[in-house]
C-alpha atoms as a PDB file:
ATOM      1  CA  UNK A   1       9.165  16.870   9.682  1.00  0.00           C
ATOM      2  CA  UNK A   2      10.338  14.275   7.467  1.00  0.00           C
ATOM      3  CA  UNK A   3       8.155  11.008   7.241  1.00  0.00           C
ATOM      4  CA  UNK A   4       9.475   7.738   7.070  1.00  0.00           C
ATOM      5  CA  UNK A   5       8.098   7.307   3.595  1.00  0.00           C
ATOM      6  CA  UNK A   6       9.640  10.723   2.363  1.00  0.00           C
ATOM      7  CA  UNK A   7      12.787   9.687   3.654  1.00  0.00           C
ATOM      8  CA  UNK A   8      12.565   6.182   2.122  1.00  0.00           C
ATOM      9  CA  UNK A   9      11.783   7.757  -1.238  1.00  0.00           C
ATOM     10  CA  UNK A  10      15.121  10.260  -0.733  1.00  0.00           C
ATOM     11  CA  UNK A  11      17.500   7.555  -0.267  1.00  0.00           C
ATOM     12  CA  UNK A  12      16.571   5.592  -2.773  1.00  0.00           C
ATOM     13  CA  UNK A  13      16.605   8.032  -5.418  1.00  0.00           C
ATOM     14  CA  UNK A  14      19.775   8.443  -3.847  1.00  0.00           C
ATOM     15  CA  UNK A  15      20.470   4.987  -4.648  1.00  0.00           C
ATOM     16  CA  UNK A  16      19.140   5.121  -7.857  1.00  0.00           C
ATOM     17  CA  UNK A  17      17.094   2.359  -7.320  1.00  0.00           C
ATOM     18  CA  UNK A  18      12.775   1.898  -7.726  1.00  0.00           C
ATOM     19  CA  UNK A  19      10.568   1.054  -4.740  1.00  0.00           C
ATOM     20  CA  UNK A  20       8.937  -2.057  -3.992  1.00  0.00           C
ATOM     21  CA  UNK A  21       6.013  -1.953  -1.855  1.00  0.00           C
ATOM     22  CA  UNK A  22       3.699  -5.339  -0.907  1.00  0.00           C
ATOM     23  CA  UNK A  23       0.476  -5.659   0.795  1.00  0.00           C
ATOM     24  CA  UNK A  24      -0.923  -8.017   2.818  1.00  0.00           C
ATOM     25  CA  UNK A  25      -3.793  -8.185   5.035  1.00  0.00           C
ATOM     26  CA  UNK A  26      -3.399  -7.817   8.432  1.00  0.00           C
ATOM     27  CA  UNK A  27      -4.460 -10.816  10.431  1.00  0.00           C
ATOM     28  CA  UNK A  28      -4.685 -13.170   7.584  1.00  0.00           C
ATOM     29  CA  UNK A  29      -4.555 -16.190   8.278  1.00  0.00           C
ATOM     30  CA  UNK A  30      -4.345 -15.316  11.817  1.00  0.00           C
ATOM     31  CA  UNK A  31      -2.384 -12.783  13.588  1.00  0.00           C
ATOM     32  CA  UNK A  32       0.506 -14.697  14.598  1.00  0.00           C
ATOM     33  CA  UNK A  33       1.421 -15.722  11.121  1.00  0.00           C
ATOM     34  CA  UNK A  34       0.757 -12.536   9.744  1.00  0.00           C
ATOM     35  CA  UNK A  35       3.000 -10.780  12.194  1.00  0.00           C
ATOM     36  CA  UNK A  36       5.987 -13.265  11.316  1.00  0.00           C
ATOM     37  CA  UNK A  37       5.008 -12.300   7.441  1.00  0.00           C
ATOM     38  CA  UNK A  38       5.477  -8.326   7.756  1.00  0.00           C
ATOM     39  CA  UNK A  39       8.512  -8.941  10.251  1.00  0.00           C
ATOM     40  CA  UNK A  40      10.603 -10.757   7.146  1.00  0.00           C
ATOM     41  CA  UNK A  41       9.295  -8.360   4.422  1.00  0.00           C
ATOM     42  CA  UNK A  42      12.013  -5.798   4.937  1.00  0.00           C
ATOM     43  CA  UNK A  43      14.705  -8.763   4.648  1.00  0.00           C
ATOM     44  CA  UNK A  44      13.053  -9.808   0.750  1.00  0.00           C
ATOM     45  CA  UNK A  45      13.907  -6.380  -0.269  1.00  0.00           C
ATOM     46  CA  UNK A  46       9.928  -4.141   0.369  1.00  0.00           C
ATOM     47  CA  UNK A  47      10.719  -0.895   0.652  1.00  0.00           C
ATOM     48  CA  UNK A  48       7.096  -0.047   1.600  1.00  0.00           C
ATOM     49  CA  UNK A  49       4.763  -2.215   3.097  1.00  0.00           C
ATOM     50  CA  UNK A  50       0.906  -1.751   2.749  1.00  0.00           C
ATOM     51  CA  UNK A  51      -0.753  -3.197   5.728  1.00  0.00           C
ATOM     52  CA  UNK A  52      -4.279  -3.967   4.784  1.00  0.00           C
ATOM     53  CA  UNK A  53      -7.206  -3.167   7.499  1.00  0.00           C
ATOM     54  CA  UNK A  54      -9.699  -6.059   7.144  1.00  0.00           C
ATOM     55  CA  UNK A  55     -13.428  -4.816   6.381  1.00  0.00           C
ATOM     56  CA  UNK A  56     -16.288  -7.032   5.717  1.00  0.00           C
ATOM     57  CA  UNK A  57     -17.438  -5.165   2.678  1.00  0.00           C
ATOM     58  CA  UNK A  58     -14.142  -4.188   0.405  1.00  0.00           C
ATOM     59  CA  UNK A  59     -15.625  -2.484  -2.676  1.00  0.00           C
ATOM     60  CA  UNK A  60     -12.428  -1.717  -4.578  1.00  0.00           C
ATOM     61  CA  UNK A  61     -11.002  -5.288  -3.557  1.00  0.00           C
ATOM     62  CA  UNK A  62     -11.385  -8.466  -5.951  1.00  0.00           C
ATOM     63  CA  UNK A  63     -11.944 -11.766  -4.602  1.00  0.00           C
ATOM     64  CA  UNK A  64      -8.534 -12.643  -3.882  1.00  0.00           C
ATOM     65  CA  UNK A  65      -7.902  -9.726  -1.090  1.00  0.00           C
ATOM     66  CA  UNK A  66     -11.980 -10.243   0.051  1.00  0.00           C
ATOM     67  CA  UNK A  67     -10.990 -13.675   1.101  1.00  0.00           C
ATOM     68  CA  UNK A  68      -7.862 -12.283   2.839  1.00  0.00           C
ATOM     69  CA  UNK A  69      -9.745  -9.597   4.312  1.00  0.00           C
ATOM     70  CA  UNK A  70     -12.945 -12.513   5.630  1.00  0.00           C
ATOM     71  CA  UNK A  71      -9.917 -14.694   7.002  1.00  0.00           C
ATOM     72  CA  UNK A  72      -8.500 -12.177   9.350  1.00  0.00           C
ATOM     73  CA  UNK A  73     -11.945 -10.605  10.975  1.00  0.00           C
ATOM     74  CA  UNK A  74     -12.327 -14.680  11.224  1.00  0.00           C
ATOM     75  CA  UNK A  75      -9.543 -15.314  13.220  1.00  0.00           C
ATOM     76  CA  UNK A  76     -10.509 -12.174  15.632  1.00  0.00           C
ATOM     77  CA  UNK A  77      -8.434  -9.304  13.740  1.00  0.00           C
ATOM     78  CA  UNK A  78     -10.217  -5.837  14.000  1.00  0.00           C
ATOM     79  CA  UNK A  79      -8.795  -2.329  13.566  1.00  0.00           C
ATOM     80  CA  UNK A  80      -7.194  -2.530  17.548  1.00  0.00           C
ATOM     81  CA  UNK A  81      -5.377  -5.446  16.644  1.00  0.00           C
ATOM     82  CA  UNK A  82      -4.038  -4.277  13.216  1.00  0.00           C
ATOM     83  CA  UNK A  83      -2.641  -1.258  15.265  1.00  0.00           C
ATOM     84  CA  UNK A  84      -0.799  -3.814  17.919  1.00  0.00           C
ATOM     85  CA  UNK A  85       0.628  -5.636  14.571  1.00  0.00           C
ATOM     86  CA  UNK A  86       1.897  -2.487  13.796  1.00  0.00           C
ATOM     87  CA  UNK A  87       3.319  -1.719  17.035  1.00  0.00           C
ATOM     88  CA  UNK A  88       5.350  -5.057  16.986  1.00  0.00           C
ATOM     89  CA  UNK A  89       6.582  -4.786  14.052  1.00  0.00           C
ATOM     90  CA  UNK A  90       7.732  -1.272  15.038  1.00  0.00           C
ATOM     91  CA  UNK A  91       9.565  -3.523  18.661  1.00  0.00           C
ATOM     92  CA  UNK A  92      12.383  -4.443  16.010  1.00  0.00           C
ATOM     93  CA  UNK A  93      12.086  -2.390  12.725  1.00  0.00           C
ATOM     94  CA  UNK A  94      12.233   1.396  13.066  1.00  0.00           C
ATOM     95  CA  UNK A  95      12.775   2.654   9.819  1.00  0.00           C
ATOM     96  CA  UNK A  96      10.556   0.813   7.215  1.00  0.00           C
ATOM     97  CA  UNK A  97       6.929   2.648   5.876  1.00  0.00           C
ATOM     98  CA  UNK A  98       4.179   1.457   6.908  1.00  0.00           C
ATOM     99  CA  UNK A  99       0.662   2.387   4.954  1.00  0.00           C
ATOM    100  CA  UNK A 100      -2.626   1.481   6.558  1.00  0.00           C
ATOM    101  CA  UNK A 101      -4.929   0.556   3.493  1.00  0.00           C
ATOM    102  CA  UNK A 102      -8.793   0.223   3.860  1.00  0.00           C
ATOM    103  CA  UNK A 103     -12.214   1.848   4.236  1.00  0.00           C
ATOM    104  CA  UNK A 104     -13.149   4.736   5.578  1.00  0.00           C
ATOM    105  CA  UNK A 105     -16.082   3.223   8.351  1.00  0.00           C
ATOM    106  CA  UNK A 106     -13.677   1.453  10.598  1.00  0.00           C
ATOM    107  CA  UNK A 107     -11.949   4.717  11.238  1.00  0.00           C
ATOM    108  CA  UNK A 108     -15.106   6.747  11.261  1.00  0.00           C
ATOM    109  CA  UNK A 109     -16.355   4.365  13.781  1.00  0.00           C
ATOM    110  CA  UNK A 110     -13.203   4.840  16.568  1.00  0.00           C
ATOM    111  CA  UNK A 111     -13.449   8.313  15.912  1.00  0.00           C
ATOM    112  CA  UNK A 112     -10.890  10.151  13.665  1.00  0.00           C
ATOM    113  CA  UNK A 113      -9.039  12.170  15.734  1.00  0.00           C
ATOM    114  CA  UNK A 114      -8.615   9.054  18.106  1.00  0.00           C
ATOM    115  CA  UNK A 115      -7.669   6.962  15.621  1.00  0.00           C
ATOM    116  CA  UNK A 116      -4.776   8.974  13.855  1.00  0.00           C
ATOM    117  CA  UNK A 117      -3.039   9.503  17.654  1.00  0.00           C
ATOM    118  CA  UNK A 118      -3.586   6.024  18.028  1.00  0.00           C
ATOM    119  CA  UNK A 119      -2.446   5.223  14.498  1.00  0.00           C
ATOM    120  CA  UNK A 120       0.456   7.646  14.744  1.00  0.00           C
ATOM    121  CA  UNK A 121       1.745   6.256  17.880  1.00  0.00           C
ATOM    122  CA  UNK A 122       1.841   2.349  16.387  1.00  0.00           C
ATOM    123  CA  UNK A 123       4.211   3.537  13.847  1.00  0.00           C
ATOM    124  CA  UNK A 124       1.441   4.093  11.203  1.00  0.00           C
ATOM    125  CA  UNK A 125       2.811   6.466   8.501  1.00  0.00           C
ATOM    126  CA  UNK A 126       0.476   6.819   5.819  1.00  0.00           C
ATOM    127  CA  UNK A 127      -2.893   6.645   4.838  1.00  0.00           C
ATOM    128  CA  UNK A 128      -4.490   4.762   1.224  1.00  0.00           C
ATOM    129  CA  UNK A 129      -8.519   4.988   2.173  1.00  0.00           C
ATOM    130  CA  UNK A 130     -10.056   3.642  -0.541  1.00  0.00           C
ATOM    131  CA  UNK A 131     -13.495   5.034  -0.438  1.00  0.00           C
ATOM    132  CA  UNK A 132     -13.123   8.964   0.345  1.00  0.00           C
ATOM    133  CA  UNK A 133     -12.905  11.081  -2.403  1.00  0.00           C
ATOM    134  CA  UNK A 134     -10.879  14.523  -2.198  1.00  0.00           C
ATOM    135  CA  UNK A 135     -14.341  16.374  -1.903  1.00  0.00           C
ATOM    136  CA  UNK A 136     -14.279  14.437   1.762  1.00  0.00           C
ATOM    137  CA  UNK A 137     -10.902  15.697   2.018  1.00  0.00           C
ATOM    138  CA  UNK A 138     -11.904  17.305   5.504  1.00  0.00           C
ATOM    139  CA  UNK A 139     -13.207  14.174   6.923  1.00  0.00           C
ATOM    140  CA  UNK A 140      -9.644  12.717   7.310  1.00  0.00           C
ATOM    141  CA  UNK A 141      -6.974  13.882   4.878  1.00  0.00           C
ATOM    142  CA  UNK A 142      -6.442  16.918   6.199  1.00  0.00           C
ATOM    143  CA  UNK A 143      -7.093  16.033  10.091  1.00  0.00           C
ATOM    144  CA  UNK A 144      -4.575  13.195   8.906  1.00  0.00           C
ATOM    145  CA  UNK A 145      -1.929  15.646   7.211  1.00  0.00           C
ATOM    146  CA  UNK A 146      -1.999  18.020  10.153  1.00  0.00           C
ATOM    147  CA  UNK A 147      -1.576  15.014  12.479  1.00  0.00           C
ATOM    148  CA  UNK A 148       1.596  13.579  10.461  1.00  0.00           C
ATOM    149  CA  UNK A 149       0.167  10.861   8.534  1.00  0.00           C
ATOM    150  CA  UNK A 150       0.833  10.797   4.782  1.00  0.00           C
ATOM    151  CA  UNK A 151      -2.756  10.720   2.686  1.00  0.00           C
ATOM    152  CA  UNK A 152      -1.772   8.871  -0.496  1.00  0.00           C
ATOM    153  CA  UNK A 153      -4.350   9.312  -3.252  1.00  0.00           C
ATOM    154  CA  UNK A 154      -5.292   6.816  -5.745  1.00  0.00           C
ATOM    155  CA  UNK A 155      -4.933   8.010  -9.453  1.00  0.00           C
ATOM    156  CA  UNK A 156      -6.657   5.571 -12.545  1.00  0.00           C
ATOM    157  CA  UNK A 157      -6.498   5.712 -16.170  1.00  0.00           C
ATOM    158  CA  UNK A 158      -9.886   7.099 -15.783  1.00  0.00           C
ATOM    159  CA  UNK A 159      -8.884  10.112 -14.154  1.00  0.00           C
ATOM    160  CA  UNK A 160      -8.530  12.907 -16.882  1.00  0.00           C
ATOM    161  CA  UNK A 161      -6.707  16.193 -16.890  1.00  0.00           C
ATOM    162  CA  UNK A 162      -9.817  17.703 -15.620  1.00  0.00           C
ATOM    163  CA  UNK A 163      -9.711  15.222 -12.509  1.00  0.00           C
ATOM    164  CA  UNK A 164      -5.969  14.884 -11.942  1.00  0.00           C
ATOM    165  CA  UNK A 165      -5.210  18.353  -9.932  1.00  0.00           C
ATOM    166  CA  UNK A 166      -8.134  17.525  -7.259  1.00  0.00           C
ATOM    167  CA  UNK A 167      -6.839  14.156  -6.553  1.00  0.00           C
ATOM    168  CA  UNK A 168      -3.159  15.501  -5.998  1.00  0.00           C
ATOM    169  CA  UNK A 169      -4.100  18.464  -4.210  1.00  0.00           C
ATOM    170  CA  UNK A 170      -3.904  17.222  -0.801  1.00  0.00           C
ATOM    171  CA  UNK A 171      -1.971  13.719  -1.738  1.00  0.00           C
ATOM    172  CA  UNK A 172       1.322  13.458   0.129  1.00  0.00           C
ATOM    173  CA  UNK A 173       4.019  10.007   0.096  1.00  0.00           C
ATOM    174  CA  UNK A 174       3.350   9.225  -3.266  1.00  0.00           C
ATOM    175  CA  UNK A 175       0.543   8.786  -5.878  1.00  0.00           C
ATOM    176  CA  UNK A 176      -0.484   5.097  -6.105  1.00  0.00           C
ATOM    177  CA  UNK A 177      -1.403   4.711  -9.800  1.00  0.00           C
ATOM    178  CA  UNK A 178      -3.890   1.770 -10.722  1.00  0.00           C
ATOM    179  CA  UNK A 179      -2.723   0.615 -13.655  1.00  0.00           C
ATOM    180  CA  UNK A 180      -6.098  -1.085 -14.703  1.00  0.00           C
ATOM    181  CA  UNK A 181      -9.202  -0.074 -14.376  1.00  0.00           C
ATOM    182  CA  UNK A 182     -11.407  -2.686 -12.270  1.00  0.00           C
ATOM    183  CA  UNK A 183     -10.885  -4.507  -9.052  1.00  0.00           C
ATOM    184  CA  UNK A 184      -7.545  -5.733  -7.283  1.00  0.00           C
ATOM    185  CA  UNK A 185      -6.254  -8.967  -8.952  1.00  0.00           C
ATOM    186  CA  UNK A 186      -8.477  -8.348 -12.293  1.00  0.00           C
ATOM    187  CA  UNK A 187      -6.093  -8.568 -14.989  1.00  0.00           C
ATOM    188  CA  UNK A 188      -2.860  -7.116 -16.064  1.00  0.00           C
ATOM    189  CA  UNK A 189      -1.007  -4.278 -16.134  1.00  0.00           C
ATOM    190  CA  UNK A 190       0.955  -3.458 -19.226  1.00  0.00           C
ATOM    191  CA  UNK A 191       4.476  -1.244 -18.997  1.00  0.00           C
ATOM    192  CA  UNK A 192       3.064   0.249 -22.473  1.00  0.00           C
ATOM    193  CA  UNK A 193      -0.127   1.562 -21.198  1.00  0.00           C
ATOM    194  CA  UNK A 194       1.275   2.672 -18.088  1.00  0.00           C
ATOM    195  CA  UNK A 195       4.424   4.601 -19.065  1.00  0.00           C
ATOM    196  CA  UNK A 196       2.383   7.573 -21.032  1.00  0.00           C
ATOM    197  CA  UNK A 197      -0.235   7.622 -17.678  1.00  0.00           C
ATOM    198  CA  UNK A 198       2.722   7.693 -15.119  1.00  0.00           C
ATOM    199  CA  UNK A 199       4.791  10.587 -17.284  1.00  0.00           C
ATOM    200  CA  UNK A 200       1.412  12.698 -17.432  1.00  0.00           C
ATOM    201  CA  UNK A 201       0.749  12.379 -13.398  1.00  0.00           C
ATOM    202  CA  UNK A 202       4.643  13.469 -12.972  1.00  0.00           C
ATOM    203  CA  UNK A 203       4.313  16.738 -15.148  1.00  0.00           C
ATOM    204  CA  UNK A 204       1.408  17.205 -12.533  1.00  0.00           C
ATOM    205  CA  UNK A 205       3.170  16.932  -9.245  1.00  0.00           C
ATOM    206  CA  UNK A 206       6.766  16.105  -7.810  1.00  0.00           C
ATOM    207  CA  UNK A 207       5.625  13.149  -5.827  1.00  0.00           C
ATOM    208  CA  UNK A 208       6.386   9.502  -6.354  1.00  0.00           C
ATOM    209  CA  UNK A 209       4.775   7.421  -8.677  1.00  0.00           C
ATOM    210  CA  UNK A 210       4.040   3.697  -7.625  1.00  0.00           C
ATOM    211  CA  UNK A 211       2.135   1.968  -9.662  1.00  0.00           C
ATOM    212  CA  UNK A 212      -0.033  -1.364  -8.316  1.00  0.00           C
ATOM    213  CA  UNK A 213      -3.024  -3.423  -9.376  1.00  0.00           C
ATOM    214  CA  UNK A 214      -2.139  -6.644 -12.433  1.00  0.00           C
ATOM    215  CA  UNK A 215       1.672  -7.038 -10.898  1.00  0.00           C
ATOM    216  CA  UNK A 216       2.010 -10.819 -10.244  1.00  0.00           C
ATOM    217  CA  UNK A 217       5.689 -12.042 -11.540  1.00  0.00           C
ATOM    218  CA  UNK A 218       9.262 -10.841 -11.011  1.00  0.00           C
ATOM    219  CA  UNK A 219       9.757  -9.999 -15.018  1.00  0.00           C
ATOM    220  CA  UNK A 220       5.998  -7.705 -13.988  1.00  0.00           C
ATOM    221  CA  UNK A 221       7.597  -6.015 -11.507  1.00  0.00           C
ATOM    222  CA  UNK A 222      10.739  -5.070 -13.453  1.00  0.00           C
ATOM    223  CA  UNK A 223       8.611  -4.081 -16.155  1.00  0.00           C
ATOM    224  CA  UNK A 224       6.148  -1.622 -14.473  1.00  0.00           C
ATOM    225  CA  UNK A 225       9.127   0.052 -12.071  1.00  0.00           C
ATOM    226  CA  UNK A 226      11.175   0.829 -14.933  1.00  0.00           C
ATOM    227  CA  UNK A 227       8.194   2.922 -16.567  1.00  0.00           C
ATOM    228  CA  UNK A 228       7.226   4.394 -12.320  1.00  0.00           C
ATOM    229  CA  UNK A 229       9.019   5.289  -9.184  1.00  0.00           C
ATOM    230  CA  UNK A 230       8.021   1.778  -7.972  1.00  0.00           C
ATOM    231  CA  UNK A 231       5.717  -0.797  -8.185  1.00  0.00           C
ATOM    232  CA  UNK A 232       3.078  -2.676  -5.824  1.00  0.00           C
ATOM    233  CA  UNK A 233       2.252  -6.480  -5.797  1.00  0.00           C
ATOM    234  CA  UNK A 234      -0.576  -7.333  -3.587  1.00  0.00           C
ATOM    235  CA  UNK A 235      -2.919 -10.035  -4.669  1.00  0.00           C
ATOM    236  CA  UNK A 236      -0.231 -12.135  -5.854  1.00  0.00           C
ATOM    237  CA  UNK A 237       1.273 -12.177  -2.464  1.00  0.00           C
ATOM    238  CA  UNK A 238      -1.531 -12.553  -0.645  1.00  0.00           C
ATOM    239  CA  UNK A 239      -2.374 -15.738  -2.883  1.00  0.00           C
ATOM    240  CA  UNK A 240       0.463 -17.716  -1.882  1.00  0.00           C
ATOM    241  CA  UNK A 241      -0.545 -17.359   1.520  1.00  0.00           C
ATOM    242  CA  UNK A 242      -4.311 -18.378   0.912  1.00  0.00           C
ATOM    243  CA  UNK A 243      -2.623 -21.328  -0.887  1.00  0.00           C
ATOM    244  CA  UNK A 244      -1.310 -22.354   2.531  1.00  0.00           C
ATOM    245  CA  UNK A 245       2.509 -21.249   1.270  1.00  0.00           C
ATOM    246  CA  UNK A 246       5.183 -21.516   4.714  1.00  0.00           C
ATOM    247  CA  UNK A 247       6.160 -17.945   5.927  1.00  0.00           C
ATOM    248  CA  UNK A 248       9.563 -18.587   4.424  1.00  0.00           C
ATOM    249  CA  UNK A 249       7.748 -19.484   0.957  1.00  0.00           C
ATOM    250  CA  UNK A 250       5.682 -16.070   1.535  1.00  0.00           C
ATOM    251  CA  UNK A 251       8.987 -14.253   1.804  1.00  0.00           C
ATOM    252  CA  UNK A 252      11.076 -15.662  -1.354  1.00  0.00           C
ATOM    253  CA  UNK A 253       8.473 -15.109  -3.544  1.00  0.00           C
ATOM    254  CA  UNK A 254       8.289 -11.776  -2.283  1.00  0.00           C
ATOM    255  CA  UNK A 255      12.100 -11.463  -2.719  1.00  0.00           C
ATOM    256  CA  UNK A 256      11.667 -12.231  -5.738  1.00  0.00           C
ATOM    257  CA  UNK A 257       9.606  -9.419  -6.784  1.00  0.00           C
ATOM    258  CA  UNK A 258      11.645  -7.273  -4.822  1.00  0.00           C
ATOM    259  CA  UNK A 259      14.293  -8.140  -7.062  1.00  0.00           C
ATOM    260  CA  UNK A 260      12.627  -7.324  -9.936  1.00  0.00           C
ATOM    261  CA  UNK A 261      11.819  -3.917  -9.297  1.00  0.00           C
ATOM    262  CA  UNK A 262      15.058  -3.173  -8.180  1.00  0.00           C
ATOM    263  CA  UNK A 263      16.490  -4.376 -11.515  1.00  0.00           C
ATOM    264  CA  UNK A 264      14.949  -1.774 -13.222  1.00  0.00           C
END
């Protein structure tokens, strides 16, 4: 069976066009708002959205997405309620990706197999957990695979040749490629340094490239998807809203980021 984010992937190669895929945090600042955020996304031109699961102890996550992540388990969001956000969205939007980013001990802690039927039947279509490696590839990528949930690995430019086949062995969607090596929001990413690392995971495997991690302007974006299959902005997103920026303020700055990849 085709998943949504296969399918997305088909027709715009079809298109000829490069993703664009934004995170936010589910639940920040509080689930109403957040809900009206990933209901416009589709309309700025995301492709992809990564829906982040709030944890209180986000190792891979700099400060920006921490905050994000401590303002929506303030305001009540847990892992039940990022599933219901998911499950409106799905009310009036059938055909746009949906990742579920986070930690593995949220999931762990509802039980797998309950929580990828569960996930599965909110409209969840992929998987990015941050903190399993592929030798705990039994814990949930493969239950997760089986159950029809894309497991998207995360490749870095400290994963060598050695590394590379074990981290796309069991990867499906597409390969998220960091393009820095550090936390969310750290620094940078440079279309130089990247293109060589995206053209070396592509001779490895016929899935997607996205790259994410140091994307924070429109001219970024263009930039980074003309080198990758796509390109992800998170922390610049999610710093507008911790800025106090109106949902419609949210959404043009994400449109224009939107339109930068897609003008590559």
């Amino acid at each position: 069976m085709t998943s949504r984010i296969d399918a997305k992937f088909a027709a715009l190669k079809a298109a000829g066009r490069k993703a664009f895929v934004s995170y936010v945090m589910a639940g920040d600042p509080d689930y109403d708002r957040s809900l009206e955020v990933v209901k416009g996304l589709p309309g700025a031109g995301v492709d992809i959205i990564e829906l982040g699961l709030p944890f209180t102890d986000p190792m891979a996550d700099g400060p920006t997405i921490q905050l994000a992540g401590q303002r929506a388990l303030g305001a009540g969001m847990t892992l039940q309620r990022t599933l219901d956000l998911a499950r409106a969205f799905r009310e009036t939007d059938d055909t746009t990706p949906i990742v579920l980013m986070g930690y593995y001990n949220p999931i762990y802690s509802r039980g797998v197999d309950t929580f990828l039927s569960d996930a599965k039947e909110a409209g969840i279509d992929g998987l990015i957990v941050v903190d399993l490696p592929p030798e705990e590839d039994s814990e949930l990528c493969i239950p997760a695979q089986k159950a029809g949930l894309n497991f998207i690995r995360l490749a870095t430019p400290t994963t060598d040749d050695k590394r590379l086949p074990r981290v796309l062995q069991n990867t499906s969607g597409f390969v998220y490629y960091v393009s820095i090596t550090g936390i969310t929001g750290a620094a940078e990413a440079e279309a130089t340094n990247v293109g060589p690392e995206v053209a070396r995971i592509k001779a490895a495997t016929d899935l997607p490239v996205i790259v994410g991690f140091g994307i924070n302007t429109p001219e970024k974006s263009r930039a980074i998807a003309s080198v990758a299959d796509g390109a992800v902005v998170g922390s610049a997103i999610v710093s507008k809203i911790a800025a106090g920026a109106s949902v419609d303020e949210v959404l043009a700055f994400v449109k224009s980021l939107a339109d930068g990849a897609h003008a590559a």
